[in-house]
Protein backbone atom coordinates (compact mmCIF):
# COMPACT_ATOMS: atom_id res chain seq x y z
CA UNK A 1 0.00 0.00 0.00
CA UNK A 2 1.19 3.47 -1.00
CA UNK A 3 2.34 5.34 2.07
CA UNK A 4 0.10 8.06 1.73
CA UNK A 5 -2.62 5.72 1.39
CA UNK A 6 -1.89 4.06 4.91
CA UNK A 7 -1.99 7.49 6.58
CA UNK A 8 -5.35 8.93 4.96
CA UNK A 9 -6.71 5.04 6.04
CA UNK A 10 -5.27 5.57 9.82
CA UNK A 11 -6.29 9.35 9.77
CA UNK A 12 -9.88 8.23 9.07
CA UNK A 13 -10.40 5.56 12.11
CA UNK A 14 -8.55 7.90 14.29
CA UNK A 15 -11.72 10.19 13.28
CA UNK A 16 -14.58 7.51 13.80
CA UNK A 17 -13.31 6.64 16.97
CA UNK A 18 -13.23 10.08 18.42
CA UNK A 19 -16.85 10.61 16.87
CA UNK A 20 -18.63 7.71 18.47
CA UNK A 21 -17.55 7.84 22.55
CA UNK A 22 -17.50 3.94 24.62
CA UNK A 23 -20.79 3.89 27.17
CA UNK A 24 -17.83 4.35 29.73
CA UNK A 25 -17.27 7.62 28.33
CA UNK A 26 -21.31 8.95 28.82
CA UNK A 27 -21.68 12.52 30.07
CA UNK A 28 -21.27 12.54 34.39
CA UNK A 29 -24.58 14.97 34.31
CA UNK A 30 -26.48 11.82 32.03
CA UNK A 31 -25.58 8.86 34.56
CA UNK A 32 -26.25 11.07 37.06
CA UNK A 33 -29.75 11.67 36.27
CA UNK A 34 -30.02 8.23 35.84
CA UNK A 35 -29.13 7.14 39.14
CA UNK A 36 -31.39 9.46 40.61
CA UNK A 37 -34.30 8.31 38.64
CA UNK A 38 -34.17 4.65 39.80
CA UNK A 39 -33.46 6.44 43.51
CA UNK A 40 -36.63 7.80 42.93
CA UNK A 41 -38.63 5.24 42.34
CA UNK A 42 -37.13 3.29 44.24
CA UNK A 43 -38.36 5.29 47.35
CA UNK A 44 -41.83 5.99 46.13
CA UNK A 45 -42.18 1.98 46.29
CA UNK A 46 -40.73 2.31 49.39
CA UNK A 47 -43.18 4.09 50.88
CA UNK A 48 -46.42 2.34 48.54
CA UNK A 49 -45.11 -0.77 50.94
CA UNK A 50 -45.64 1.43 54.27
CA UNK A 51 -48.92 2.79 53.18
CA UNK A 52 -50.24 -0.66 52.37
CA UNK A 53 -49.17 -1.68 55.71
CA UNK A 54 -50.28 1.07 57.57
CA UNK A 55 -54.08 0.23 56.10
CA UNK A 56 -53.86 -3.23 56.69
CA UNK A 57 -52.96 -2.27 60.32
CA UNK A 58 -56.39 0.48 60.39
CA UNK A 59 -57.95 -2.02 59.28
CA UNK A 60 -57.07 -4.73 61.47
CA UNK A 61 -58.16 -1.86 64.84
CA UNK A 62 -61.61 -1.37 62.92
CA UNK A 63 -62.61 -4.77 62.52
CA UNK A 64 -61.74 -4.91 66.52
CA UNK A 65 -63.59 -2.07 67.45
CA UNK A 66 -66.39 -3.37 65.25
CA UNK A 67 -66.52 -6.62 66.99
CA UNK A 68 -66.21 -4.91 70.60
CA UNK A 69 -69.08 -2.46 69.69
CA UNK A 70 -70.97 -5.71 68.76
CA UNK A 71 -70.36 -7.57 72.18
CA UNK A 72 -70.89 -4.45 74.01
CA UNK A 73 -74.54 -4.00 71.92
CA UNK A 74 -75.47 -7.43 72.83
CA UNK A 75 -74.63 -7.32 76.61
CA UNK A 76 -77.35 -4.21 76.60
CA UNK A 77 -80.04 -5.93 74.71
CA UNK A 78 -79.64 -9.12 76.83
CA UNK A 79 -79.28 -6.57 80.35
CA UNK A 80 -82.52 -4.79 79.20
CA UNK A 81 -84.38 -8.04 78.08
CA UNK A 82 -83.60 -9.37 81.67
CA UNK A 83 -84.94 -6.61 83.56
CA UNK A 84 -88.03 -6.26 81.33
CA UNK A 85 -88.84 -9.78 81.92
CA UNK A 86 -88.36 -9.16 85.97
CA UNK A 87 -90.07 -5.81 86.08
CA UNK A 88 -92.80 -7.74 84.04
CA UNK A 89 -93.06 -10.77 86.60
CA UNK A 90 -94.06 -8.04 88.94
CA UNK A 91 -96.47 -6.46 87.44
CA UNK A 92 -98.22 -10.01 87.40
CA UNK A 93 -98.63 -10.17 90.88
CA UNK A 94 -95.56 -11.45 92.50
CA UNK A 95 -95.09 -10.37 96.24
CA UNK A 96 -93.38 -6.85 96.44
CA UNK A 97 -90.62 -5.99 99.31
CA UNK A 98 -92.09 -4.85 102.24
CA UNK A 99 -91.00 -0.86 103.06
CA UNK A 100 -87.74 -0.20 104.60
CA UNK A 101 -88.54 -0.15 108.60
CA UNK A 102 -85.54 -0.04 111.19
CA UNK A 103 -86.21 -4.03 111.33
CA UNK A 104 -85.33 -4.58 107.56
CA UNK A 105 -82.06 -2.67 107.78
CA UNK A 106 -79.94 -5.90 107.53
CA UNK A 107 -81.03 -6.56 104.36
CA UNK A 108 -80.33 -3.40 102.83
CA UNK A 109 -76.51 -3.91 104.23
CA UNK A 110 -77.00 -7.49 102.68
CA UNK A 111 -77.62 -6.65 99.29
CA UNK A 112 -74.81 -3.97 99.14
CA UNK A 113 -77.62 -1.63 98.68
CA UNK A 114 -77.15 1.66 100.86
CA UNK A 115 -78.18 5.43 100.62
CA UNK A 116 -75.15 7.42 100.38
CA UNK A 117 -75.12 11.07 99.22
CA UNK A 118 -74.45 10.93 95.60
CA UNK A 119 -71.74 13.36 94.44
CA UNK A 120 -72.10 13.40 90.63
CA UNK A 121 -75.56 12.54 88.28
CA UNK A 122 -73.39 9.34 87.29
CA UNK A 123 -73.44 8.14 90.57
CA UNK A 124 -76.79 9.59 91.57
CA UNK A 125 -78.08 7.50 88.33
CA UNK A 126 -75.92 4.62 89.43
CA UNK A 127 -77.52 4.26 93.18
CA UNK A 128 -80.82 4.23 91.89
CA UNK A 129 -80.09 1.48 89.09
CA UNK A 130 -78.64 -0.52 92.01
CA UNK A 131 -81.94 0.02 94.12
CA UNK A 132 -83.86 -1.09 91.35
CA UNK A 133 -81.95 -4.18 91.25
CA UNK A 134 -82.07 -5.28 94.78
CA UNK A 135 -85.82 -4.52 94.08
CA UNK A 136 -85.92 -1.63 96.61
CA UNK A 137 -88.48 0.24 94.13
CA UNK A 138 -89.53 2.98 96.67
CA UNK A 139 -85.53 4.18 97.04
CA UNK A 140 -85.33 3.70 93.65
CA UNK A 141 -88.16 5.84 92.82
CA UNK A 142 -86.94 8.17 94.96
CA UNK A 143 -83.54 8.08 93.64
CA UNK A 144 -84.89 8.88 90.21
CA UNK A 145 -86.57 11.44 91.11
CA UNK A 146 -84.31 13.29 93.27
CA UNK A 147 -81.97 13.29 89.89
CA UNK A 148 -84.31 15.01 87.81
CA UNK A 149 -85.06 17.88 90.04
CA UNK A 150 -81.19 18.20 90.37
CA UNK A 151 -79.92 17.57 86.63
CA UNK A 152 -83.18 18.42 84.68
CA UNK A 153 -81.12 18.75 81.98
CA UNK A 154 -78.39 16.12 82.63
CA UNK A 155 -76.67 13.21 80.90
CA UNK A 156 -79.38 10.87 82.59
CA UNK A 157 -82.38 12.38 83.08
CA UNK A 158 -83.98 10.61 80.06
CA UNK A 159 -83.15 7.25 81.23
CA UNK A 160 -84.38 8.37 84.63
CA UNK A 161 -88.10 9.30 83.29
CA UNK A 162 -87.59 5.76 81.48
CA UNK A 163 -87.26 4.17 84.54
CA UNK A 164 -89.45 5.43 86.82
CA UNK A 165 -92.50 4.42 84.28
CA UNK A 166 -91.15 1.31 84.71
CA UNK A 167 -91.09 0.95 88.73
CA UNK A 168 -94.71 2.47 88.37
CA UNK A 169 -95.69 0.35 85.61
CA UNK A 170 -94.42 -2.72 87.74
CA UNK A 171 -96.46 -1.22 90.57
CA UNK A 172 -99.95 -0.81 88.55
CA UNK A 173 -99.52 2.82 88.83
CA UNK A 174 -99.62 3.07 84.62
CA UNK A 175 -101.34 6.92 84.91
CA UNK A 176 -97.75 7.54 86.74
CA UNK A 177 -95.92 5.27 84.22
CA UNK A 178 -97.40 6.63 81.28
CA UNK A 179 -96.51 10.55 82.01
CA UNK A 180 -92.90 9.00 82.43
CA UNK A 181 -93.16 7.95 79.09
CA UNK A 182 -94.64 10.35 77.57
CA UNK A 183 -91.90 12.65 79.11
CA UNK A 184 -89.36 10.15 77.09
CA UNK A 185 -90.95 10.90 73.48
CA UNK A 186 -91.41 14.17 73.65
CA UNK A 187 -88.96 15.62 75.56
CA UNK A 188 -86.43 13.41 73.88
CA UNK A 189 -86.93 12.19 70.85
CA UNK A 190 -83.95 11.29 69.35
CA UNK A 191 -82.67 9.33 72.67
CA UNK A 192 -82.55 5.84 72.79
CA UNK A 193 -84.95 5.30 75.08
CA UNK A 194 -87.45 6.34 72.94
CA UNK A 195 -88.02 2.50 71.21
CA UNK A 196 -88.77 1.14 74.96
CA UNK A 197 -90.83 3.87 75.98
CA UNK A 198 -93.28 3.84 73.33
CA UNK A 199 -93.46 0.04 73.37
CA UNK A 200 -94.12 0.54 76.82
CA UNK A 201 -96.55 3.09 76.48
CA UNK A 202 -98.86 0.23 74.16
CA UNK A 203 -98.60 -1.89 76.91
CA UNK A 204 -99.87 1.26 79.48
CA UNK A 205 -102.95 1.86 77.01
CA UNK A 206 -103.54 -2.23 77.02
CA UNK A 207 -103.93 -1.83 80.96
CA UNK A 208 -105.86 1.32 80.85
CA UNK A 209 -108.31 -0.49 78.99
CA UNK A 210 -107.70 1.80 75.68
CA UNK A 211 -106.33 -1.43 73.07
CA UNK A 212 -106.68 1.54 70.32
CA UNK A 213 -104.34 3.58 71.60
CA UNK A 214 -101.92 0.66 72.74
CA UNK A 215 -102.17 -0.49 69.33
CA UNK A 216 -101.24 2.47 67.47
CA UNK A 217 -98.18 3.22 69.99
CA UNK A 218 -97.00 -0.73 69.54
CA UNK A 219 -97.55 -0.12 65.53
CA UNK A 220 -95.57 3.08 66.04
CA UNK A 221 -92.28 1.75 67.51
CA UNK A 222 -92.14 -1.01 64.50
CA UNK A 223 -92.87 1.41 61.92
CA UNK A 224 -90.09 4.45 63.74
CA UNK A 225 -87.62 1.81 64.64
CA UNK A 226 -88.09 -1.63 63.25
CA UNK A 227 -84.54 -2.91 63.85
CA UNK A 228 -84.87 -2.28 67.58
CA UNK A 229 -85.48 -5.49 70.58
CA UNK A 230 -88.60 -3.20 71.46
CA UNK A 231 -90.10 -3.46 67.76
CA UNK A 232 -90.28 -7.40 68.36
CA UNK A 233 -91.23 -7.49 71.72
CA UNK A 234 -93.99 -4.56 70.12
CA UNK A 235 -95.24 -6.94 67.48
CA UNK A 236 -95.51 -10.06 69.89
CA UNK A 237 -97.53 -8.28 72.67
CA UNK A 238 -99.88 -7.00 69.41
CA UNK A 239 -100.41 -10.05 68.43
CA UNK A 240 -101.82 -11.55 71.61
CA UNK A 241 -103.43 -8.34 71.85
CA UNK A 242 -105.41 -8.97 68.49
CA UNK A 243 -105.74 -13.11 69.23
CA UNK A 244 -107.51 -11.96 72.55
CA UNK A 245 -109.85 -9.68 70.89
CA UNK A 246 -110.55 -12.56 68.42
């Protein structure tokens, strides 16, 4: 090969190779921004996997709470289904406890039962639940009523109208019982009580000897709150009502 020929041919891959740079060779600025892209996504996975398991955590608590709220619902219906079915036994005629004297004061101490000066509505609400209980209805009575005149607008006074037309309901006082109720539905109407107390009220007007009004107010609880324990226990005692009329 001609000499000049040899150094135009090595000229010309000298030239190619300066014109097309290795990968080694890529701008810093390029392989920088590439590094930091896969940084990047790298952490936004990062933190996908703690979200995840934060939710699966939430939702782990509210599928506890869920099942607590259930128990605790439960426990109420059964503790109010109890007493309704005592309270109820009275009012058929089983023997009441003879008034408090000086004589009968060891069986106050022997139920636990005593009257202490209440310092808050809770426990003024609480003493008279506990009277109720040990079936020491004139206390309890008393109790109530001593807790409306000093929180008429407290935390309890609904359930304590509730309960006093009960004690006079289980006493075949139902004039008494049934302004109790009454005070329930219309002075409260969005309280709980307000399923029980108008279920109750039907069974007032059944004793009065008014079924027409009984019926409406046991029709009324189904209709106004037909998931409720009162709705059913409504629609049984209407249906003896009706098979008696029959």
């Amino acid at each position: 090969m001609p000499v000049e020929e040899s150094i135009q041919a090595a000229n010309s891959a000298a030239t190619t190779s300066s014109q097309s740079p290795l990968p080694s060779q890529l701008p810093t600025a390029q392989a920088a921004e590439i590094n930091a892209g896969g940084s990047s996504l790298s952490g936004l996975f990062y933190q996908l996997q703690l979200l995840q398991q934060e939710v699966q955590e939430l939702r782990g608590q509210l599928e506890e709470q869920q099942y607590l709220l259930q128990r605790l619902q439960k426990g109420q219906q059964d503790q109010y289904l109890d007493l309704d079915q005592r309270l109820a036994a009275l009012a058929a005629g089983q023997p009441q406890p003879a008034p408090q004297t000086a004589d009968s004061q060891t069986a106050v101490v022997a139920t636990g039962v005593t009257a202490v000066g209440a310092a808050t509505e809770r426990e003024a609400y609480t003493q008279a639940i506990e009277f109720m209980r040990a079936r020491q209805f004139d206390e309890s009575i008393q109790g109530f009523q001593q807790l409306i005149i000093d929180y008429p607008n407290g935390q309890f006074t609904p359930n304590a109208f509730y309960w006093l037309g009960e004690l006079f309901l289980a006493q075949k006082q139902r004039e008494e019982a049934r302004q109790n109720f009454m005070q329930v539905i219309n002075l409260y109407p969005d309280h709980q009580k307000v399923p029980d107390a108008l279920y109750k009220l039907g069974v007032v007007y059944q004793g009065l000897g008014d079924d027409t009004q009984a019926l409406e107010y046991l029709q009324r609880v189904q209709d106004q709150h037909s998931q409720s324990p009162a709705a059913a226990l409504a629609k049984k005692y209407a249906e003896v009502m009706v098979k008696g009329v029959e």
